[in-house]
PDB file of N, CA and C in Angstrom:
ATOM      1  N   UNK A   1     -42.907  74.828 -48.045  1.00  0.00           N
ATOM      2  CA  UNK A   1     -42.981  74.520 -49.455  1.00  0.00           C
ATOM      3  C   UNK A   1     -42.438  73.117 -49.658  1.00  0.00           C
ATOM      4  N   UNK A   2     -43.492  72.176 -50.644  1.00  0.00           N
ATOM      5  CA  UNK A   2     -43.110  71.022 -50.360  1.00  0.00           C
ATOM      6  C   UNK A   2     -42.564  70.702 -51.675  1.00  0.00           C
ATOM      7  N   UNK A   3     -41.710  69.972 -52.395  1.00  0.00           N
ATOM      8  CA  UNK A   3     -41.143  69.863 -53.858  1.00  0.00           C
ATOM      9  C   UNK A   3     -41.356  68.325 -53.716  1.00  0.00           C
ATOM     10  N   UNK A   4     -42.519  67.816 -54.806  1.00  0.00           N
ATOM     11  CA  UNK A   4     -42.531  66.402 -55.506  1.00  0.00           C
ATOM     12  C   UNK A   4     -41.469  65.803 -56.024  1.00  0.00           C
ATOM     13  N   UNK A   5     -41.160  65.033 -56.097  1.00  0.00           N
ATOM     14  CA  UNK A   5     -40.120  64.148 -56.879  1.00  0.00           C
ATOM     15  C   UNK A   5     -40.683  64.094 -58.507  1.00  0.00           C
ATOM     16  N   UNK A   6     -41.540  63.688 -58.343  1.00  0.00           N
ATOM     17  CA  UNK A   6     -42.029  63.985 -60.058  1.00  0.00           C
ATOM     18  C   UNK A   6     -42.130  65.339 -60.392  1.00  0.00           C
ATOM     19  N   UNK A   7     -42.170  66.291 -59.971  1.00  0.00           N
ATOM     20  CA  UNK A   7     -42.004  67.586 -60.534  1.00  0.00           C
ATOM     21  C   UNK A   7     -40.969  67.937 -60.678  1.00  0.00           C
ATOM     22  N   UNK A   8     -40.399  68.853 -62.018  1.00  0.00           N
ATOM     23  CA  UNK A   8     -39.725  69.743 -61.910  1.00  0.00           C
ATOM     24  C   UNK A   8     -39.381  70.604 -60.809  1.00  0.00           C
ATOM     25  N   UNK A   9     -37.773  71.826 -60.795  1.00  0.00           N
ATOM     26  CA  UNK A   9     -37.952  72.315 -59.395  1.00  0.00           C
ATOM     27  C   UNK A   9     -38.334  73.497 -59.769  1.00  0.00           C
ATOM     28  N   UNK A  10     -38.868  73.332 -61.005  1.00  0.00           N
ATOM     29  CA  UNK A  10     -39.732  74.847 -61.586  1.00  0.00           C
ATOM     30  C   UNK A  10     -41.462  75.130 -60.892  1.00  0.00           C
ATOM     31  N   UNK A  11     -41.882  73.835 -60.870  1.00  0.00           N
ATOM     32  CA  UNK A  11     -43.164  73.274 -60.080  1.00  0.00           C
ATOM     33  C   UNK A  11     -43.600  73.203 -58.988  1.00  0.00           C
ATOM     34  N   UNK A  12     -43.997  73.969 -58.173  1.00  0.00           N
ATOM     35  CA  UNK A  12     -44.126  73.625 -56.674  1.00  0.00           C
ATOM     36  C   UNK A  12     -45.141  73.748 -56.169  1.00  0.00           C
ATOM     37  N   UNK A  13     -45.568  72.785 -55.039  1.00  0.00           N
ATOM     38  CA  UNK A  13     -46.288  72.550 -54.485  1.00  0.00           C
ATOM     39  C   UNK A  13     -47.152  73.090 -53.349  1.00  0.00           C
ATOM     40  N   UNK A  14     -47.342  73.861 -52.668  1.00  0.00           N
ATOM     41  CA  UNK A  14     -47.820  74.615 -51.566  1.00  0.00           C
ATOM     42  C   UNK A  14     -49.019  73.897 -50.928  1.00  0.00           C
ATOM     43  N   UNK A  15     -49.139  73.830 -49.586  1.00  0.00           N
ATOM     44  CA  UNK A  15     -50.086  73.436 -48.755  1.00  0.00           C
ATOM     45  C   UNK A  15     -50.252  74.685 -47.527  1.00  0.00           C
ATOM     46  N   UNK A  16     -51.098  75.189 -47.572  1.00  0.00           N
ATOM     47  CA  UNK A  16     -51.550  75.875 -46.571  1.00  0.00           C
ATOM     48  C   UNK A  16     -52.347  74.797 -45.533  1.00  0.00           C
ATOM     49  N   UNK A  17     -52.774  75.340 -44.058  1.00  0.00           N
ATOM     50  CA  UNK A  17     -53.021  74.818 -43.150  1.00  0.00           C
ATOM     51  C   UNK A  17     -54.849  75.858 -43.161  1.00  0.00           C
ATOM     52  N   UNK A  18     -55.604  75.015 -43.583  1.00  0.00           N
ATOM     53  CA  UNK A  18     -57.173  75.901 -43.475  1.00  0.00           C
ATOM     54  C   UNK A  18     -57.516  76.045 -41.856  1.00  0.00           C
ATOM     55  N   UNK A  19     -57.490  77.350 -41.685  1.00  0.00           N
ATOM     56  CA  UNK A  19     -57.271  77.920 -40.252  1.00  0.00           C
ATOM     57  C   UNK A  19     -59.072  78.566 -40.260  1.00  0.00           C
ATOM     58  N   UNK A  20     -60.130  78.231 -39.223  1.00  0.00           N
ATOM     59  CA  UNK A  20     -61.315  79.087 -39.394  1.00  0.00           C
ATOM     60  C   UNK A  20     -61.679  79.230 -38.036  1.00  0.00           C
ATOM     61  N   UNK A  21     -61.535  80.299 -37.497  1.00  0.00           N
ATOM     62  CA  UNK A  21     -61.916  81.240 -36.736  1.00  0.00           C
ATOM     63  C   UNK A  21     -63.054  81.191 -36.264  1.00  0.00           C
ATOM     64  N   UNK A  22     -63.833  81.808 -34.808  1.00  0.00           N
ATOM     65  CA  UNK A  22     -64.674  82.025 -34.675  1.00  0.00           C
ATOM     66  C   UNK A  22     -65.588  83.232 -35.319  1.00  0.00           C
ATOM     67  N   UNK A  23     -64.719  84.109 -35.830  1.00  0.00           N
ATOM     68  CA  UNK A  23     -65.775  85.440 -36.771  1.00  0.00           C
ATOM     69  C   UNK A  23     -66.273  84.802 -37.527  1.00  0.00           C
ATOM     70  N   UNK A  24     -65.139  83.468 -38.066  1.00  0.00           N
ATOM     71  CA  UNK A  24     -66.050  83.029 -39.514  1.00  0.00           C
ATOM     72  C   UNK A  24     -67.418  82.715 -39.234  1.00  0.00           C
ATOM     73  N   UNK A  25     -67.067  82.077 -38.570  1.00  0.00           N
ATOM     74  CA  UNK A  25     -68.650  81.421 -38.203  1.00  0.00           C
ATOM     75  C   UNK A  25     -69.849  81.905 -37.438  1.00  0.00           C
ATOM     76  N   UNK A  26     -70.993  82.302 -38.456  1.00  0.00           N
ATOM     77  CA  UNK A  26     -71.898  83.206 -37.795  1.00  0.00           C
ATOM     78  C   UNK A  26     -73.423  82.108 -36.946  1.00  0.00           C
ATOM     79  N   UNK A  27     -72.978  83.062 -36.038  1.00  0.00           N
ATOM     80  CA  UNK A  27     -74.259  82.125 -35.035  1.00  0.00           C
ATOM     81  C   UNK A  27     -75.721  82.399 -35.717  1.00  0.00           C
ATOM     82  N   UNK A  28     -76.323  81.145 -35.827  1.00  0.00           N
ATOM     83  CA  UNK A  28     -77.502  81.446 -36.057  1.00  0.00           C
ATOM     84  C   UNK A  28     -78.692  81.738 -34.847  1.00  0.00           C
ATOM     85  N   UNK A  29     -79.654  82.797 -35.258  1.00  0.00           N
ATOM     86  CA  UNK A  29     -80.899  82.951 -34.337  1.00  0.00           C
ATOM     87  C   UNK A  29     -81.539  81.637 -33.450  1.00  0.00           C
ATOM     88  N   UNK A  30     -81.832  81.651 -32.478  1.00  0.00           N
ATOM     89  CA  UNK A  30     -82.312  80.483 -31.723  1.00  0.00           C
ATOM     90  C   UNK A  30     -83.910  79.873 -31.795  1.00  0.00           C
ATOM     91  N   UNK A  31     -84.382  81.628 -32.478  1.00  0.00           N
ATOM     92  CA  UNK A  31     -85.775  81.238 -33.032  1.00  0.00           C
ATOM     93  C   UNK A  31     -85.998  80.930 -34.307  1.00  0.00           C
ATOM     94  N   UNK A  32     -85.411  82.516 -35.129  1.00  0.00           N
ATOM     95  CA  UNK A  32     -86.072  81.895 -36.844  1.00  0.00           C
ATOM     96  C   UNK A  32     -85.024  81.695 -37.667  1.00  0.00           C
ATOM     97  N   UNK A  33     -83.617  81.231 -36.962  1.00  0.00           N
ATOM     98  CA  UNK A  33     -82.654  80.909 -37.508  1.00  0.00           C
ATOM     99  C   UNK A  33     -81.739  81.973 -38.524  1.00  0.00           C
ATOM    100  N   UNK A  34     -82.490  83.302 -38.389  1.00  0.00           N
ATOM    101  CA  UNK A  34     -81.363  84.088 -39.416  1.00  0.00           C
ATOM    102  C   UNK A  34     -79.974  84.372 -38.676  1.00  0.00           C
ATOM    103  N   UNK A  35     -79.101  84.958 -38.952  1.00  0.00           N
ATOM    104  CA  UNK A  35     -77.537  85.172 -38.519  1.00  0.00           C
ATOM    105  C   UNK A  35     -78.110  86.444 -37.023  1.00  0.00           C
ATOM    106  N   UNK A  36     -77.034  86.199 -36.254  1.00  0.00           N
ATOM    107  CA  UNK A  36     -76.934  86.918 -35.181  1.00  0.00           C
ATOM    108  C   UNK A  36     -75.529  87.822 -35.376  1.00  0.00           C
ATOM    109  N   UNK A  37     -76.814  89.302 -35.935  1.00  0.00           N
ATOM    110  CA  UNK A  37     -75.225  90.307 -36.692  1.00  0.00           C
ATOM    111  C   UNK A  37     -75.312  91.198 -35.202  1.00  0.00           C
ATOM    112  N   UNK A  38     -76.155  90.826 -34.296  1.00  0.00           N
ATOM    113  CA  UNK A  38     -76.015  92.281 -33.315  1.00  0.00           C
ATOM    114  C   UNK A  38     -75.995  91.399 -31.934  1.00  0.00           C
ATOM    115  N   UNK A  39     -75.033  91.468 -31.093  1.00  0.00           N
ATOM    116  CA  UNK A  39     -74.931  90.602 -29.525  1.00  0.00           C
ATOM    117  C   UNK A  39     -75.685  91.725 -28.399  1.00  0.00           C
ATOM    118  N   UNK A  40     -76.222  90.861 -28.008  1.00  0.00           N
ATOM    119  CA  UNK A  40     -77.266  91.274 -26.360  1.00  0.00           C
ATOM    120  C   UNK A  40     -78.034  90.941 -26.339  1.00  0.00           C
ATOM    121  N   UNK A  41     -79.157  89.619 -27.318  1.00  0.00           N
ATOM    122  CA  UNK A  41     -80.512  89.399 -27.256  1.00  0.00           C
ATOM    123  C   UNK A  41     -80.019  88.084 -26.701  1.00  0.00           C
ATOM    124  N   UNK A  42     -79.742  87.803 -25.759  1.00  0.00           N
ATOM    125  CA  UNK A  42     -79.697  86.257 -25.493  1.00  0.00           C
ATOM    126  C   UNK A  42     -80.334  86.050 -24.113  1.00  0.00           C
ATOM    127  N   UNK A  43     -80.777  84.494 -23.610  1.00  0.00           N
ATOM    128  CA  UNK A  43     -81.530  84.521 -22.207  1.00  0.00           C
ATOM    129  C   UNK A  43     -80.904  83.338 -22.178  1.00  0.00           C
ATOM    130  N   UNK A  44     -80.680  83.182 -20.760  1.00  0.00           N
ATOM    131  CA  UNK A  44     -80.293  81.735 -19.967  1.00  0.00           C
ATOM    132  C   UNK A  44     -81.396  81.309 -19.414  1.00  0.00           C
ATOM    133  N   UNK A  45     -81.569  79.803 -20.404  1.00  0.00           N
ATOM    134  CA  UNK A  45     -82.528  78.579 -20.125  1.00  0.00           C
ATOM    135  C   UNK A  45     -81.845  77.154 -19.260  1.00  0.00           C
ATOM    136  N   UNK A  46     -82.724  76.258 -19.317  1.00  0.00           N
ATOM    137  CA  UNK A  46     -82.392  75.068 -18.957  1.00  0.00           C
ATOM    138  C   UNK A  46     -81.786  74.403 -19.790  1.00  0.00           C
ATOM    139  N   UNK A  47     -81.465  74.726 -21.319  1.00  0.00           N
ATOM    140  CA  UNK A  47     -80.644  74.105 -22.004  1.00  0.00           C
ATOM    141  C   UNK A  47     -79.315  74.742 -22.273  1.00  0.00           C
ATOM    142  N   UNK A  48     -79.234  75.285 -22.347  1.00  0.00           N
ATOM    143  CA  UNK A  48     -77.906  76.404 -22.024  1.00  0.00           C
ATOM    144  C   UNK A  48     -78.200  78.359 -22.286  1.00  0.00           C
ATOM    145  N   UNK A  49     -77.476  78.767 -23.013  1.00  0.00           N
ATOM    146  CA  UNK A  49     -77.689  79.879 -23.527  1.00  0.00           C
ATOM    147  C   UNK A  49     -78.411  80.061 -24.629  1.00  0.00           C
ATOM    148  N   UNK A  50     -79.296  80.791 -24.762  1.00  0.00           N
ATOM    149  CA  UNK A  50     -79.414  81.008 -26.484  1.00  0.00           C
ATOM    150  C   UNK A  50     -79.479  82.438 -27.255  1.00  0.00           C
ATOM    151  N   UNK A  51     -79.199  82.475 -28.234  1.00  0.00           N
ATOM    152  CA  UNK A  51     -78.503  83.830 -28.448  1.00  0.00           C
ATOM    153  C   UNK A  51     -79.881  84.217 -29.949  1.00  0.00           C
ATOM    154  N   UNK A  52     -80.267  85.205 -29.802  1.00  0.00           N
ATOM    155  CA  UNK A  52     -81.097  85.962 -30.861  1.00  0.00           C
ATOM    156  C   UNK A  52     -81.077  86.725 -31.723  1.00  0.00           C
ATOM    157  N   UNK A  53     -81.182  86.916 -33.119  1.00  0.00           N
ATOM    158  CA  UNK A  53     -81.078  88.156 -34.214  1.00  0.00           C
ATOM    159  C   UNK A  53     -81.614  89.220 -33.600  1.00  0.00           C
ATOM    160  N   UNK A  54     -83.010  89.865 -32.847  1.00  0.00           N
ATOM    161  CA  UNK A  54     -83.189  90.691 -32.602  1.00  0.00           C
ATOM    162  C   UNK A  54     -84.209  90.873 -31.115  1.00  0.00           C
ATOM    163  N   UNK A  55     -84.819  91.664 -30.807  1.00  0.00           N
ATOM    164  CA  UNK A  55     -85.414  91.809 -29.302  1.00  0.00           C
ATOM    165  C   UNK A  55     -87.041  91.429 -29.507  1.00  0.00           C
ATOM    166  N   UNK A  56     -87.181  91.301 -30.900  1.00  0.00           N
ATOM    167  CA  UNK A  56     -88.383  90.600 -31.267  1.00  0.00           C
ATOM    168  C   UNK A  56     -88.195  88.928 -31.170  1.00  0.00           C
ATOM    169  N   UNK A  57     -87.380  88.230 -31.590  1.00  0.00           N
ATOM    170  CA  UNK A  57     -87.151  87.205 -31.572  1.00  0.00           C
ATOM    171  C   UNK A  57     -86.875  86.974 -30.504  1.00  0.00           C
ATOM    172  N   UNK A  58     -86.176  87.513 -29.327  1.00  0.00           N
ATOM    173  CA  UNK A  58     -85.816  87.338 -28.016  1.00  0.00           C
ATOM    174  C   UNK A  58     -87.435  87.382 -27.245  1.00  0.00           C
ATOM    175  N   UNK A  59     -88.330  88.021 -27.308  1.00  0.00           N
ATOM    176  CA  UNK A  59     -89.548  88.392 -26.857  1.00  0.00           C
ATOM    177  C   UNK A  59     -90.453  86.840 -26.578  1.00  0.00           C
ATOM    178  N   UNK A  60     -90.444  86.781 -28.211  1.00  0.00           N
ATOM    179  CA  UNK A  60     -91.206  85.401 -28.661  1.00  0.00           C
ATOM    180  C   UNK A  60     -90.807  84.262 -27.772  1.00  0.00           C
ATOM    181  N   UNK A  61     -89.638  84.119 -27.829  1.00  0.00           N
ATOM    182  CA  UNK A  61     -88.814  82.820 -27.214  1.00  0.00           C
ATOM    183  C   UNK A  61     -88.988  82.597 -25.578  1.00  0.00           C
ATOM    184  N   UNK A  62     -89.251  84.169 -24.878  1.00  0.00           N
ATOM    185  CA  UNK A  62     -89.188  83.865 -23.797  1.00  0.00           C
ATOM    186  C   UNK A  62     -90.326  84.099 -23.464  1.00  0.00           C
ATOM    187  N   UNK A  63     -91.793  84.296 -24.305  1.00  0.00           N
ATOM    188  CA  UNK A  63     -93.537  83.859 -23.879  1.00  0.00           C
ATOM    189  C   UNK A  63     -93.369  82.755 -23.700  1.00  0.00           C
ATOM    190  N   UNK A  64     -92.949  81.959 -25.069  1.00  0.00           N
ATOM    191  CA  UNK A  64     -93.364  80.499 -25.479  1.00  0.00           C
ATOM    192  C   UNK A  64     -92.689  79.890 -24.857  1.00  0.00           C
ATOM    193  N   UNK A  65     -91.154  79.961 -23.845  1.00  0.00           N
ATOM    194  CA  UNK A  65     -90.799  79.133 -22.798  1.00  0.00           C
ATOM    195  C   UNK A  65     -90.416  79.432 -21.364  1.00  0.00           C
ATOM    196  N   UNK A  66     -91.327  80.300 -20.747  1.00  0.00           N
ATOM    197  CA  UNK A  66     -91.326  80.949 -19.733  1.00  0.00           C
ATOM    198  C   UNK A  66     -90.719  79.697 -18.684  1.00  0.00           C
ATOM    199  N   UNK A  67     -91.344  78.393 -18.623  1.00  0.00           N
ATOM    200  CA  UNK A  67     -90.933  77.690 -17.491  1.00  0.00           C
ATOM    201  C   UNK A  67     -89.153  76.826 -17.789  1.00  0.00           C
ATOM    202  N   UNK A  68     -88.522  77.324 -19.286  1.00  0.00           N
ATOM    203  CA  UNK A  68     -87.399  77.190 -19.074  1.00  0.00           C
ATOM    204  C   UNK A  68     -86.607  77.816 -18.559  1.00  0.00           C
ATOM    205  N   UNK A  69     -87.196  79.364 -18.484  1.00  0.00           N
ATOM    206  CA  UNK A  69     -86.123  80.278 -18.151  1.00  0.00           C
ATOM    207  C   UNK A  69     -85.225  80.686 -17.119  1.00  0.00           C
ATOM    208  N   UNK A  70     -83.935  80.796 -16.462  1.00  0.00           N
ATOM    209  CA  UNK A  70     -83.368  80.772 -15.579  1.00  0.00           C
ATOM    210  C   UNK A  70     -82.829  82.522 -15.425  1.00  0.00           C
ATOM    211  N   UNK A  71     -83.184  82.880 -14.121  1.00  0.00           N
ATOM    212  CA  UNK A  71     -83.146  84.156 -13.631  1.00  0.00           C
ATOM    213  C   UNK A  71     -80.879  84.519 -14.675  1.00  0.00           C
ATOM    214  N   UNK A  72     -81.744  85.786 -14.473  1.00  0.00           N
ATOM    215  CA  UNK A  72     -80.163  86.677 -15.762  1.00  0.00           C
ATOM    216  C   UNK A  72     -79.540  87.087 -14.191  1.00  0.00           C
ATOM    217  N   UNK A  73     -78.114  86.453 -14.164  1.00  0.00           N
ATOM    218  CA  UNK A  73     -77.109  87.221 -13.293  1.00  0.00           C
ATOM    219  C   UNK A  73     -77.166  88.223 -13.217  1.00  0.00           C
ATOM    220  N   UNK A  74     -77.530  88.920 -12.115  1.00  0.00           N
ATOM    221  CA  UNK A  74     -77.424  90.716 -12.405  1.00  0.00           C
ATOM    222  C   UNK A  74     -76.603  90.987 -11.737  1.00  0.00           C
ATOM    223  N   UNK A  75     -75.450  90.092 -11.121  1.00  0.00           N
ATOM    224  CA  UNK A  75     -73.982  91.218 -10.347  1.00  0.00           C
ATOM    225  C   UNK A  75     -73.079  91.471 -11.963  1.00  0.00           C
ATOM    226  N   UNK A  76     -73.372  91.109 -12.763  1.00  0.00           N
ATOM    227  CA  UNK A  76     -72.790  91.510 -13.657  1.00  0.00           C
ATOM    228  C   UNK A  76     -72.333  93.449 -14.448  1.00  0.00           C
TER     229      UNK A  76
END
């Protein structure tokens, strides 16, 4: 709590520290850009990861860039 000199000590000042999280921030679809509310539609390309709203959108992405795609780790 910080107290101004021009204020009264009836008056006070507060500063919080804006703290934002990764929940806050919702990933968007890699195809039609809506929010990614459900995790497991994602494929490893030549550009990195990309993560999908649903297994339809995951489908599409990996016709239309078959020669990016990089084999899915399966010792996992």
């Amino acid at each position: 709590m910080r107290i101004n000199k021009s204020q009264s000590p009836t008056q006070k000042s507060f500063s919080l520290p804006l703290i934002i999280t990764m929940a806050d921030e919702k990933k968007s679809c890699d195809l039609c850009g809506l929010p990614v509310e459900v995790q497991g539609f994602t494929l490893l390309t030549k550009e990195g990861k990309k993560e999908f709203c649903c297994e339809g959108c995951q489908g599409i992405f990996q016709m239309l860039n078959e020669d990016s795609l990089l084999p899915e780790d399966s010792s996992k």
